[in-house]
N, C-alpha and C. Protein backbone atom coordinates (compact mmCIF):
# COMPACT_ATOMS: atom_id res chain seq x y z
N UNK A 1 123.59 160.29 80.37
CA UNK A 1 124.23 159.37 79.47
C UNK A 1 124.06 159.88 78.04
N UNK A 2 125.43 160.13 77.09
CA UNK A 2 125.14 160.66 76.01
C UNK A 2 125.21 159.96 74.91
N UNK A 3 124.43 159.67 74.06
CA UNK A 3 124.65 158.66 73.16
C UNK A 3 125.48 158.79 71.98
N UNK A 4 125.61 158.34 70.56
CA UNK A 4 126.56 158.43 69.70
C UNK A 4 125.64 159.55 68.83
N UNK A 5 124.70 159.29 68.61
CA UNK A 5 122.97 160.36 68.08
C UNK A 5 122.90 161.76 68.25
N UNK A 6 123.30 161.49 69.88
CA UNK A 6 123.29 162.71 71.10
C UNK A 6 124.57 163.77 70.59
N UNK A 7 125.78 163.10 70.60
CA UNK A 7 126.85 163.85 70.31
C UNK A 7 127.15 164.34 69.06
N UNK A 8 126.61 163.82 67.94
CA UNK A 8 126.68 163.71 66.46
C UNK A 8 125.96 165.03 66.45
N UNK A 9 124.38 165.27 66.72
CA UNK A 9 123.27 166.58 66.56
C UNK A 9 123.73 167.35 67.80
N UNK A 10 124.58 167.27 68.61
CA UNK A 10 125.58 168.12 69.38
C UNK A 10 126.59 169.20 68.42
N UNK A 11 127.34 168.42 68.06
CA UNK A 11 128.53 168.48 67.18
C UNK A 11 127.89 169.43 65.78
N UNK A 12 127.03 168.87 65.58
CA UNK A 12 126.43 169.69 64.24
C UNK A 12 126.01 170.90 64.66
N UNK A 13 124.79 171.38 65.70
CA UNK A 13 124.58 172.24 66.46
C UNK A 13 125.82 173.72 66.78
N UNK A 14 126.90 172.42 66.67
CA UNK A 14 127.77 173.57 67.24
C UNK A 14 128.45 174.11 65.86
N UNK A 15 128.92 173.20 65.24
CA UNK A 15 129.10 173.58 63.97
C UNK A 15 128.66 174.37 63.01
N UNK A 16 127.24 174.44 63.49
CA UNK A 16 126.14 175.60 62.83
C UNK A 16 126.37 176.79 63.75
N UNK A 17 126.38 177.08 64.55
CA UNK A 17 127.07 177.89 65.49
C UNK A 17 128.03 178.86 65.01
N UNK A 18 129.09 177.96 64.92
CA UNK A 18 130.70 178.46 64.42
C UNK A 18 130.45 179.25 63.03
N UNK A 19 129.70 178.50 61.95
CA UNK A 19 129.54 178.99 60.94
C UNK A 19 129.06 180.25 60.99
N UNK A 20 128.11 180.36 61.88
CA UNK A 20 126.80 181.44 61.60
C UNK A 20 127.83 182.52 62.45
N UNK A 21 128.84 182.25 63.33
CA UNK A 21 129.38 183.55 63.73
C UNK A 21 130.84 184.28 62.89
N UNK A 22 131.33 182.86 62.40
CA UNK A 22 132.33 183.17 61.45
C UNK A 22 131.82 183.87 60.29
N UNK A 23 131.27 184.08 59.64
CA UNK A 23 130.18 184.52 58.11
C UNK A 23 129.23 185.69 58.55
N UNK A 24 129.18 186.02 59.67
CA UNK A 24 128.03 186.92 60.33
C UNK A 24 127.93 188.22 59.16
N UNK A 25 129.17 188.40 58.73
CA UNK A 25 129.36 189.74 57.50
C UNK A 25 128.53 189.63 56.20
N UNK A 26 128.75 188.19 55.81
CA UNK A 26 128.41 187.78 55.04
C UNK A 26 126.72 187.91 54.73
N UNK A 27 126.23 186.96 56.31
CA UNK A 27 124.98 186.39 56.49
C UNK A 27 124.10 187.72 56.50
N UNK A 28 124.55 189.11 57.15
CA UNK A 28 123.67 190.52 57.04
C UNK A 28 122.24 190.25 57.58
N UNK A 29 122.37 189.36 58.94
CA UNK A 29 121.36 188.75 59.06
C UNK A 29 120.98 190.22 60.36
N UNK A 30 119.56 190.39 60.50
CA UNK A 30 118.72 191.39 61.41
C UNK A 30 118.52 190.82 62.31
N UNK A 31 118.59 191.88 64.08
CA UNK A 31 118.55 191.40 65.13
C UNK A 31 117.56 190.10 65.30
N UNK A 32 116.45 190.40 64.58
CA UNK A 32 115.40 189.32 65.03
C UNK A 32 115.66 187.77 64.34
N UNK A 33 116.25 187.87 63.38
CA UNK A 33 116.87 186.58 62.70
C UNK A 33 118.11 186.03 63.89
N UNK A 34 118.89 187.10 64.26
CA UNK A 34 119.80 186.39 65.20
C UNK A 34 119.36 185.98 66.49
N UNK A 35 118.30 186.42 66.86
CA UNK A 35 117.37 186.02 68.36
C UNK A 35 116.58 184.62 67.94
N UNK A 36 116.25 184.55 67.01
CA UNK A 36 115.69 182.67 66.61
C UNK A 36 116.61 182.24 66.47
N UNK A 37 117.62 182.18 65.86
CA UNK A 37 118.82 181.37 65.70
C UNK A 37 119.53 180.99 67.07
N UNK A 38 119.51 181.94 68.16
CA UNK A 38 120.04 181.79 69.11
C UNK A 38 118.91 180.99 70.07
N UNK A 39 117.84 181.31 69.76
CA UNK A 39 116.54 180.43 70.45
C UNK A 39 116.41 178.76 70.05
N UNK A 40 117.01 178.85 68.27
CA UNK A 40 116.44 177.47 67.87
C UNK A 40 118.18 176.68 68.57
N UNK A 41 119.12 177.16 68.57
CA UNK A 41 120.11 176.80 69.20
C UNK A 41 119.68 175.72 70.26
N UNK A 42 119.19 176.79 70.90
CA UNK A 42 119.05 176.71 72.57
C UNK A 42 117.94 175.56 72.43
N UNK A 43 116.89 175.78 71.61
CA UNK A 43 116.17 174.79 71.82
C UNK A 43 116.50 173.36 71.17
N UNK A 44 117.70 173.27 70.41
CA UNK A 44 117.67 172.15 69.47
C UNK A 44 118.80 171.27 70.80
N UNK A 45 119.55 171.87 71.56
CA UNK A 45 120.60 171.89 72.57
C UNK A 45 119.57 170.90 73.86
N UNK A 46 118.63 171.84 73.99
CA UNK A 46 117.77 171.12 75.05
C UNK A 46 116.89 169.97 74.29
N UNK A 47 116.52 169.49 73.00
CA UNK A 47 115.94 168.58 72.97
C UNK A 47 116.50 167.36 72.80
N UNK A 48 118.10 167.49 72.20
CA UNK A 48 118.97 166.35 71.97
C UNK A 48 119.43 166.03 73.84
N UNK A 49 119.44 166.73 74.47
CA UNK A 49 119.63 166.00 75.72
C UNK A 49 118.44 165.96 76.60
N UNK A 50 117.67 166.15 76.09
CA UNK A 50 116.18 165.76 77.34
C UNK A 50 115.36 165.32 76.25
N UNK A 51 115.22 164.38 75.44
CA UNK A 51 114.18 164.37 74.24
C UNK A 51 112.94 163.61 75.00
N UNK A 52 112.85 163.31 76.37
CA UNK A 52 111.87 163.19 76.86
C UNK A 52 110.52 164.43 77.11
N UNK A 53 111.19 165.54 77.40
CA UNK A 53 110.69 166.69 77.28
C UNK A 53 110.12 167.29 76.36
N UNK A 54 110.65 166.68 75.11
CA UNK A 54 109.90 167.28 73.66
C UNK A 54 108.76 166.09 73.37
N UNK A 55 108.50 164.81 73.97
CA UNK A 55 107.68 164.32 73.72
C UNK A 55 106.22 164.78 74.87
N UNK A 56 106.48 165.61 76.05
CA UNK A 56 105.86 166.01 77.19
C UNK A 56 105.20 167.25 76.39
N UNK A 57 105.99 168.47 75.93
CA UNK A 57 105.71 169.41 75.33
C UNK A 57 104.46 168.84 73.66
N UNK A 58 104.61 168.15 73.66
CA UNK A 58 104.69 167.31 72.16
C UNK A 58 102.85 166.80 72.88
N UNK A 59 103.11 166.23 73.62
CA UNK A 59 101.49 165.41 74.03
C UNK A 59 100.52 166.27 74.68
N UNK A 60 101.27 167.92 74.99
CA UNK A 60 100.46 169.02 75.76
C UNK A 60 99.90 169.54 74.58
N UNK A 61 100.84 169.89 73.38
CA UNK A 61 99.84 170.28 72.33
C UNK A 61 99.25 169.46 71.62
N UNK A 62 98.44 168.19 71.76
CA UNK A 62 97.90 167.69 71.28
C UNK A 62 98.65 166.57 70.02
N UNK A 63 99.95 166.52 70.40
CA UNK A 63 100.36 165.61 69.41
C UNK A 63 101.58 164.48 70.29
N UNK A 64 101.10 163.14 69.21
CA UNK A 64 101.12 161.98 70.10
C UNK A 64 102.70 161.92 70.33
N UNK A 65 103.51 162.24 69.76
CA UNK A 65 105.03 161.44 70.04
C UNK A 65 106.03 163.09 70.00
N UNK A 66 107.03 163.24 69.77
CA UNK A 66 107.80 164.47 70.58
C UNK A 66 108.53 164.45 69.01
N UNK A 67 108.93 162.88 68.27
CA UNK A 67 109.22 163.07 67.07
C UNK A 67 108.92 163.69 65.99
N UNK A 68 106.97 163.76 66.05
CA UNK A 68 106.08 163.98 65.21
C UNK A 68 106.29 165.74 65.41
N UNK A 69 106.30 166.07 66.63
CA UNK A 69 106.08 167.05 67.17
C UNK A 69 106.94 168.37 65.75
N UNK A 70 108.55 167.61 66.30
CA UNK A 70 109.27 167.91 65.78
C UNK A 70 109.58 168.01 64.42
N UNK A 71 108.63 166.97 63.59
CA UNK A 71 109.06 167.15 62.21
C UNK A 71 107.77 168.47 61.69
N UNK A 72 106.96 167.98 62.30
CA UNK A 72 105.66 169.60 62.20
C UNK A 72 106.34 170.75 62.06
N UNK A 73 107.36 170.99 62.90
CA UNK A 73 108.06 172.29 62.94
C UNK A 73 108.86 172.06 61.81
N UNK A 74 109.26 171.49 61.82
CA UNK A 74 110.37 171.18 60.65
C UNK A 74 109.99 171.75 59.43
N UNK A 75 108.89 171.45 58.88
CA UNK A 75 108.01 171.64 57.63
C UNK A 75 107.61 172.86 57.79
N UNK A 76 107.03 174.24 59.46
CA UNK A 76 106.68 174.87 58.67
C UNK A 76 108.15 175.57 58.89
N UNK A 77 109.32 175.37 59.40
CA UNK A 77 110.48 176.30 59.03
C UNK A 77 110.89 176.28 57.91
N UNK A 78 110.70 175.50 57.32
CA UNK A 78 111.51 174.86 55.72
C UNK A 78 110.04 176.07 54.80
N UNK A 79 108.44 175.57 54.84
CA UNK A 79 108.03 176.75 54.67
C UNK A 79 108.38 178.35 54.33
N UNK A 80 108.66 178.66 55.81
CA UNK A 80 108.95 179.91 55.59
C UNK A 80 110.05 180.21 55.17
N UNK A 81 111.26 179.45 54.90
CA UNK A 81 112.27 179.71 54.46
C UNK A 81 112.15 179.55 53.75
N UNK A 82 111.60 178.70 52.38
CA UNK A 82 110.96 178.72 51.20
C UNK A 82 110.61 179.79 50.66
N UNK A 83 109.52 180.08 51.35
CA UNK A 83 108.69 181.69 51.09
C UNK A 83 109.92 183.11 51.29
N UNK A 84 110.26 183.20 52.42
CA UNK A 84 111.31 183.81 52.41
C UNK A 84 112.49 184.10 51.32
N UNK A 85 113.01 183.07 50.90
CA UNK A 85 114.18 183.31 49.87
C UNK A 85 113.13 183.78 48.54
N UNK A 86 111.99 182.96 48.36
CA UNK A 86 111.30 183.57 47.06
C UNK A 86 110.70 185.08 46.85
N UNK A 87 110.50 185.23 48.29
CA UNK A 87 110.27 186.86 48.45
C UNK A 87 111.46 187.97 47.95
N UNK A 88 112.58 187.07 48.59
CA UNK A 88 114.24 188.22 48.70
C UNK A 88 113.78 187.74 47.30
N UNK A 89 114.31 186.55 46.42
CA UNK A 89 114.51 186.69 45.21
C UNK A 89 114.03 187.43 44.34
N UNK A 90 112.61 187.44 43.87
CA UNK A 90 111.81 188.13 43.26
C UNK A 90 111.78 189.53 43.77
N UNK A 91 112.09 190.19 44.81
CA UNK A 91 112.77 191.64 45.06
C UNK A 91 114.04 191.91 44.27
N UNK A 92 114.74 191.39 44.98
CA UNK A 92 116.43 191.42 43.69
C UNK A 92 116.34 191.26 42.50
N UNK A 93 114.96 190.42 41.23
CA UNK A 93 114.85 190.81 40.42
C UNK A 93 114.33 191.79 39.66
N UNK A 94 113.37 192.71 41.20
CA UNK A 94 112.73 194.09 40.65
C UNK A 94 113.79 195.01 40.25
N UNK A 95 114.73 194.90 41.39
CA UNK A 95 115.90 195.55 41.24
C UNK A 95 116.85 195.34 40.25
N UNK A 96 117.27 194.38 39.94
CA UNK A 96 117.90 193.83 39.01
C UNK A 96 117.03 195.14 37.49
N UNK A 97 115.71 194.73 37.58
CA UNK A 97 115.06 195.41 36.22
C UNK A 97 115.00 196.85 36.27
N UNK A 98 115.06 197.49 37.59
CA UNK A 98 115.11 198.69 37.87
C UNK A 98 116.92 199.57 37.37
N UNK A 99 117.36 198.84 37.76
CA UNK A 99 119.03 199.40 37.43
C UNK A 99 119.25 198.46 35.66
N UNK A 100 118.72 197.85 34.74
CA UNK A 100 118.95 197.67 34.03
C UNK A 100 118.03 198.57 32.64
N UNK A 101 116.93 199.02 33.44
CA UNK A 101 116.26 200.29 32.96
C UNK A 101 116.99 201.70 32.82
N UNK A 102 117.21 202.05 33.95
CA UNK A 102 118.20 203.38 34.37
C UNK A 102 119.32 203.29 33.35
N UNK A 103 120.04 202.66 33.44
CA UNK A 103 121.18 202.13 32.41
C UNK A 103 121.16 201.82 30.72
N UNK A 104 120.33 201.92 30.73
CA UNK A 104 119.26 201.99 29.29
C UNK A 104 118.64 202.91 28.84
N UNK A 105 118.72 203.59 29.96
CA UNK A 105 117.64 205.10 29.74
C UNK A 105 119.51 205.90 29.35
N UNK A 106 120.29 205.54 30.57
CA UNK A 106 121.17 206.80 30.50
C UNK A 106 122.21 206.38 29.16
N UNK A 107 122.45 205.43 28.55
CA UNK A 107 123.10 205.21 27.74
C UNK A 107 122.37 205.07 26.18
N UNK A 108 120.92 205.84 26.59
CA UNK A 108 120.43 205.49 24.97
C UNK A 108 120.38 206.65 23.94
N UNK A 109 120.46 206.52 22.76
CA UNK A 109 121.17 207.59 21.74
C UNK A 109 120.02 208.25 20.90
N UNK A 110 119.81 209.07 20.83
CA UNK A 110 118.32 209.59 19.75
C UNK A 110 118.70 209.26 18.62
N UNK A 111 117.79 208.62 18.31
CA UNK A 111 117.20 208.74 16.19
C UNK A 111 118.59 209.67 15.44
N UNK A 112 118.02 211.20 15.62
CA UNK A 112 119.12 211.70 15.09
C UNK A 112 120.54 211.95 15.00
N UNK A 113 120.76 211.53 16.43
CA UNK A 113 122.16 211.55 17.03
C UNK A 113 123.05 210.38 15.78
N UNK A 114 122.39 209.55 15.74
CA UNK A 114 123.10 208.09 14.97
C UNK A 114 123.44 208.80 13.60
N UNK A 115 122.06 209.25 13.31
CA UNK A 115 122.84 209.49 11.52
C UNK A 115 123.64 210.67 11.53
N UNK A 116 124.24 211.63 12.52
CA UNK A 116 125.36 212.56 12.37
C UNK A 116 126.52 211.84 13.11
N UNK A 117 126.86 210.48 13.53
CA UNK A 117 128.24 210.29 13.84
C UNK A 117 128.56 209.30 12.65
């Protein structure tokens, strides 16, 4: 029996799906990024229709409800994706300073050069 809940985080699921294969050029995402994505798929697929199971999984590791379970993960993916983009970022601005150096180096004029043009 599928509920209105059920089909809605269905629908989104898939929607995230579509996106992530339509944009794949874009996204330049590495095999191992596309093997979680295809895992958290799979697993987000199996918990909206058995969410009894995530509370089973949920009370084996020591935590009381399958909800709780779930927002735990939640926090540390948001985590590492946190950490993650601040890592890429602060790389792209080494780079950023690295090619704005070079470019500074190759376009800069000596002392004497100025007062003979």
């Amino acid at each position: 029996m599928t509920t209105i809940v059920q089909a809605l985080l269905l629908a989104t699921t898939i929607l995230l799906v579509l996106y992530f294969l339509t944009n794949r050029r874009k996204a330049r995402a590495k095999a191992g990024v596309k093997l979680g994505f295809v895992l958290l798929v799979l697993l987000a697929i199996w918990a909206v229709l058995r969410p009894d199971d995530v509370t089973v999984v949920a009370q084996a590791v020591g935590v009381a409800r399958g909800t709780d379970l779930m927002l735990y993960v939640l926090i540390m993916a948001f985590g590492f994706t946190t950490l993650s983009t601040w890592i890429r970022f602060r790389e792209q601005e080494l780079r950023y300073a690295q090619l704005a150096r070079a470019i500074a180096l190759q376009n800069a004029v000596r002392p004497e050069e100025e007062f003979l043009t």
